[in-house]
C-alpha atoms as a PDB file:
ATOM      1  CA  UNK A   1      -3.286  -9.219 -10.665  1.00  0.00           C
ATOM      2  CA  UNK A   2      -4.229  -6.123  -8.414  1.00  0.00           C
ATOM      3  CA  UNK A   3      -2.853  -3.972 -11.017  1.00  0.00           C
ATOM      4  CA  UNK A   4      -5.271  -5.325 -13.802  1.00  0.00           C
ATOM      5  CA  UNK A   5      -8.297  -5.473 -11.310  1.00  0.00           C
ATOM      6  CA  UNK A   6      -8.469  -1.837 -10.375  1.00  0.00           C
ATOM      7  CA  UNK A   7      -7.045  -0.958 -13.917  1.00  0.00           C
ATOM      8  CA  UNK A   8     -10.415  -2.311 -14.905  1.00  0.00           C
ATOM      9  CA  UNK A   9     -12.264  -0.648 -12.403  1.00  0.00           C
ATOM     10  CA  UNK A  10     -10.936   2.618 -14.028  1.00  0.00           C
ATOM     11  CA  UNK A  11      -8.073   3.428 -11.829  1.00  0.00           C
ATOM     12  CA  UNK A  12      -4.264   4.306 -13.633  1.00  0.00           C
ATOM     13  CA  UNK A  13      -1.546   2.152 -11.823  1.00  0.00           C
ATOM     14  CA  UNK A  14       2.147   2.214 -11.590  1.00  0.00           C
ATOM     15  CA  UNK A  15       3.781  -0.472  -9.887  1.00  0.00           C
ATOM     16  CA  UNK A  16       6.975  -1.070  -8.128  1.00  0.00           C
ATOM     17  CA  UNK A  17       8.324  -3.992  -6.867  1.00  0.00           C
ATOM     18  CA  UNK A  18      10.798  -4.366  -3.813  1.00  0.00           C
ATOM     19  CA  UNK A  19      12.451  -6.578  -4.458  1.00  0.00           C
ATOM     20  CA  UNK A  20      14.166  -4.778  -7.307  1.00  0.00           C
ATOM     21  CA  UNK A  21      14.834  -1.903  -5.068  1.00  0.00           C
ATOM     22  CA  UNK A  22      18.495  -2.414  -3.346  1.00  0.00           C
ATOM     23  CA  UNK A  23      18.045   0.756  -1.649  1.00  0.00           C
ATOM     24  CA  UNK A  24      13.876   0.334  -0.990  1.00  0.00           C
ATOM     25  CA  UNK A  25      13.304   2.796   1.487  1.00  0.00           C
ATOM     26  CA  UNK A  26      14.909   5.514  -0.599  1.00  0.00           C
ATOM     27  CA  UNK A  27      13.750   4.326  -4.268  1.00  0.00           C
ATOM     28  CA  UNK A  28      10.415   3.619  -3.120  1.00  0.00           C
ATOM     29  CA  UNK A  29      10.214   7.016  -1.740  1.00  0.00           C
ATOM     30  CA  UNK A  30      11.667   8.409  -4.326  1.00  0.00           C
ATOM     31  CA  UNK A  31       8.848   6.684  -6.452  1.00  0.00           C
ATOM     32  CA  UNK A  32       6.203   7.554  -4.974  1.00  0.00           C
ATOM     33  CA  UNK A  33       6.918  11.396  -5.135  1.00  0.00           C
ATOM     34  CA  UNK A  34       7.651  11.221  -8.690  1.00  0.00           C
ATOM     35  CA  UNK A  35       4.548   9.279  -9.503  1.00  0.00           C
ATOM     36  CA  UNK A  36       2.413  11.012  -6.703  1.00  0.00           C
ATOM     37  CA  UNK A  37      -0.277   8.798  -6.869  1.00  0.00           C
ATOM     38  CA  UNK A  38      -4.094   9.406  -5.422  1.00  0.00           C
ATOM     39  CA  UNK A  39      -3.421   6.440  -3.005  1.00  0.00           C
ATOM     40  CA  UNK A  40      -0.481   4.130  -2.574  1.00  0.00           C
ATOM     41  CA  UNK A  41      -0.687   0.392  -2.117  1.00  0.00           C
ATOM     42  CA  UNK A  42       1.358  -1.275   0.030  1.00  0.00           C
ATOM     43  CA  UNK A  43       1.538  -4.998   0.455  1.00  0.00           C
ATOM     44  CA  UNK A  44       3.115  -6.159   3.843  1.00  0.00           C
ATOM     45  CA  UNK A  45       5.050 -10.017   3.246  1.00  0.00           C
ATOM     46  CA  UNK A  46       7.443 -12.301   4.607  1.00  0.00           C
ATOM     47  CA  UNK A  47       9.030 -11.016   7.027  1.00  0.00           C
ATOM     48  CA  UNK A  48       6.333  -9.328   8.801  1.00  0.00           C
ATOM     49  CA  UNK A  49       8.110  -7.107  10.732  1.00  0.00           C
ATOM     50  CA  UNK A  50      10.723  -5.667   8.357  1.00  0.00           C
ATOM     51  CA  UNK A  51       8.530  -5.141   5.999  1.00  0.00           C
ATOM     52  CA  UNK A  52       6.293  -2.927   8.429  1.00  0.00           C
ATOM     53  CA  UNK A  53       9.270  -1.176   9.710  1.00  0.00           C
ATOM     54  CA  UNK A  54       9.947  -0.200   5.864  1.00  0.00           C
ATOM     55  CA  UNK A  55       7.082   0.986   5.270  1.00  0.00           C
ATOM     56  CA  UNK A  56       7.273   3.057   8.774  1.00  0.00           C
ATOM     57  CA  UNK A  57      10.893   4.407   7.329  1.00  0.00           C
ATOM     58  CA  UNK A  58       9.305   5.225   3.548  1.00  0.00           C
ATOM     59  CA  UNK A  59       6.270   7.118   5.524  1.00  0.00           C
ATOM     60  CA  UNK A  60       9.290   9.338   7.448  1.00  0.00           C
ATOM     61  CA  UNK A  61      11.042   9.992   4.987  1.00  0.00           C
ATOM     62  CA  UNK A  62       9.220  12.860   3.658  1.00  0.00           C
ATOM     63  CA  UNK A  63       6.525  15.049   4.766  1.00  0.00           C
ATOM     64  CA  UNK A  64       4.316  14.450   1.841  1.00  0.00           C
ATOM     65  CA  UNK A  65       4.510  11.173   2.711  1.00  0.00           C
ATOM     66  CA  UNK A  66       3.063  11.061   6.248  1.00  0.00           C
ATOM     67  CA  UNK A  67      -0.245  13.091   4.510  1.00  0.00           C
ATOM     68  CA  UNK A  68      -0.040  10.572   1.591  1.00  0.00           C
ATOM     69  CA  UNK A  69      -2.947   7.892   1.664  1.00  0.00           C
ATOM     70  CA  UNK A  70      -1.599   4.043   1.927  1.00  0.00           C
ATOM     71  CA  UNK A  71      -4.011   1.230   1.637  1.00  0.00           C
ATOM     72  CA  UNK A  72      -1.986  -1.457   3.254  1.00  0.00           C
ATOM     73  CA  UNK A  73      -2.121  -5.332   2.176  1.00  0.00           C
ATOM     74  CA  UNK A  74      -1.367  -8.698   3.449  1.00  0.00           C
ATOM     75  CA  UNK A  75      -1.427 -12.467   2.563  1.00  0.00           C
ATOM     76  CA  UNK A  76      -1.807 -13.313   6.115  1.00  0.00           C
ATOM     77  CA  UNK A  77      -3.737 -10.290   8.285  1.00  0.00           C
ATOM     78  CA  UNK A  78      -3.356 -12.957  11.201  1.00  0.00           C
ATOM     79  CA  UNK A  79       0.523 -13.607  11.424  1.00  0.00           C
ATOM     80  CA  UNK A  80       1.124  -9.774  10.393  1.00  0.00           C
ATOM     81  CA  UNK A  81      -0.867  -8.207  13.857  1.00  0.00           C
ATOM     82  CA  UNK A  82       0.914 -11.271  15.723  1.00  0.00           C
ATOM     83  CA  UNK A  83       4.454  -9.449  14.199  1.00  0.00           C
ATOM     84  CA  UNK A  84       3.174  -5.548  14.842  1.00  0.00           C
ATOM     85  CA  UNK A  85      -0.433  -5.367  16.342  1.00  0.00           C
ATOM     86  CA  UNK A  86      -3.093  -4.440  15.290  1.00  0.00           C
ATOM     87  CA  UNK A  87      -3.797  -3.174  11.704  1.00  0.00           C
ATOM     88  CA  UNK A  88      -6.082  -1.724   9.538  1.00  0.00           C
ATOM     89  CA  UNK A  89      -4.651  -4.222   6.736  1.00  0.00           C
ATOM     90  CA  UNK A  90      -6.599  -5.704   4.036  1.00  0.00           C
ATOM     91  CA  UNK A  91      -5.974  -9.594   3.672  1.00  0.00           C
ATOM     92  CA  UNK A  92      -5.682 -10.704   0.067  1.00  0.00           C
ATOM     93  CA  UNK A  93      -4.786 -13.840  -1.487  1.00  0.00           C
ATOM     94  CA  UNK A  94      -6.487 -13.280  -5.160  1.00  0.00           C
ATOM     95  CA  UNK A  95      -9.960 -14.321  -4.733  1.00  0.00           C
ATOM     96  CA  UNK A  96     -12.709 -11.757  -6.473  1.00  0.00           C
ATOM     97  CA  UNK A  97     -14.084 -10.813  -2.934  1.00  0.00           C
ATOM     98  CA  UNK A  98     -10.305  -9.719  -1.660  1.00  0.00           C
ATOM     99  CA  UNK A  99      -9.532  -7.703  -4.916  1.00  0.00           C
ATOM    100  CA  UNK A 100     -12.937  -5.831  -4.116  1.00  0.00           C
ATOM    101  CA  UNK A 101     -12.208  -4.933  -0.442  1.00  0.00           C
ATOM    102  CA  UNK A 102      -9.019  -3.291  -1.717  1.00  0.00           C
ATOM    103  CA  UNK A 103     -11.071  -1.713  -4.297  1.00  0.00           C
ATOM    104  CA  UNK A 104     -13.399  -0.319  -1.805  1.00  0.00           C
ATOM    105  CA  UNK A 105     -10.179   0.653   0.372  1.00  0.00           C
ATOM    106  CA  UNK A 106      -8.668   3.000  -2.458  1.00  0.00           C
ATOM    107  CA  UNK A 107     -12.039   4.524  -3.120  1.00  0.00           C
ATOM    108  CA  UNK A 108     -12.141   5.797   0.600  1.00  0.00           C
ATOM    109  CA  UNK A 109      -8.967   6.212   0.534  1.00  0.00           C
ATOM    110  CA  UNK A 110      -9.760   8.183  -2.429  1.00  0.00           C
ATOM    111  CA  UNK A 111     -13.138  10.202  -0.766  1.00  0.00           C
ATOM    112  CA  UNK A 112     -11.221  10.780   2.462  1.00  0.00           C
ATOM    113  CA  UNK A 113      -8.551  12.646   0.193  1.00  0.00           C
ATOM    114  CA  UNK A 114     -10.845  14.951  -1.516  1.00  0.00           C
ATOM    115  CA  UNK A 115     -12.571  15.342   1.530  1.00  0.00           C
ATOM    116  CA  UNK A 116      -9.729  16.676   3.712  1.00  0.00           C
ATOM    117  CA  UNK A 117      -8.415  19.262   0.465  1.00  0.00           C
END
């Protein structure tokens, strides 16, 4: 659904999915610097903390990666800070308004990018 929202906003998307990753931290990596997107979305779910630990591993893993702009999701902002403090997260559960805030999150994203080349 996020996909075809910012698709139709005019953005190109590639999507991966984790859960068909057995070796995520590598793969994803891996993805990511293949596709070498503008900005790189990255929802945070069940469970909290592992999930923020792998993204914390796929950030390491490469220097390009710890420049690389993330935009970082959630179903539940709330129970994710309980799991690892405080975040910059954007809380999404598929209403218009949510899939606009991440909108608006990839196009500073986006500006902050350009503006730091």
């Amino acid at each position: 659904m996020l996909c075809d929202w910012l698709q139709r906003q005019g953005h190109h998307c590639d999507t991966a999915l984790l859960a068909d990753m057995p070796q995520a931290h590598e793969e994803v990596a891996r993805f990511i610097l293949q596709h070498r997107p503008d900005v790189v979305i990255y929802d945070v779910g069940m469970p909290y903390p592992s999930s923020w630990d792998l993204l914390e591993v796929i950030r390491a893993s490469s220097p390009a990666l710890q420049s690389q702009p993330f935009v970082i999701t959630t179903p539940n902002k709330r129970k994710l800070e309980l799991a690892v403090g405080q975040t910059s997260a954007v809380e999404i559960g598929g209403r218009e308004e949510d899939l606009r805030r991440v909108s608006k999150a990839v196009e500073a994203a986006r500006a902050a990018l350009s503006t730091n080349m």
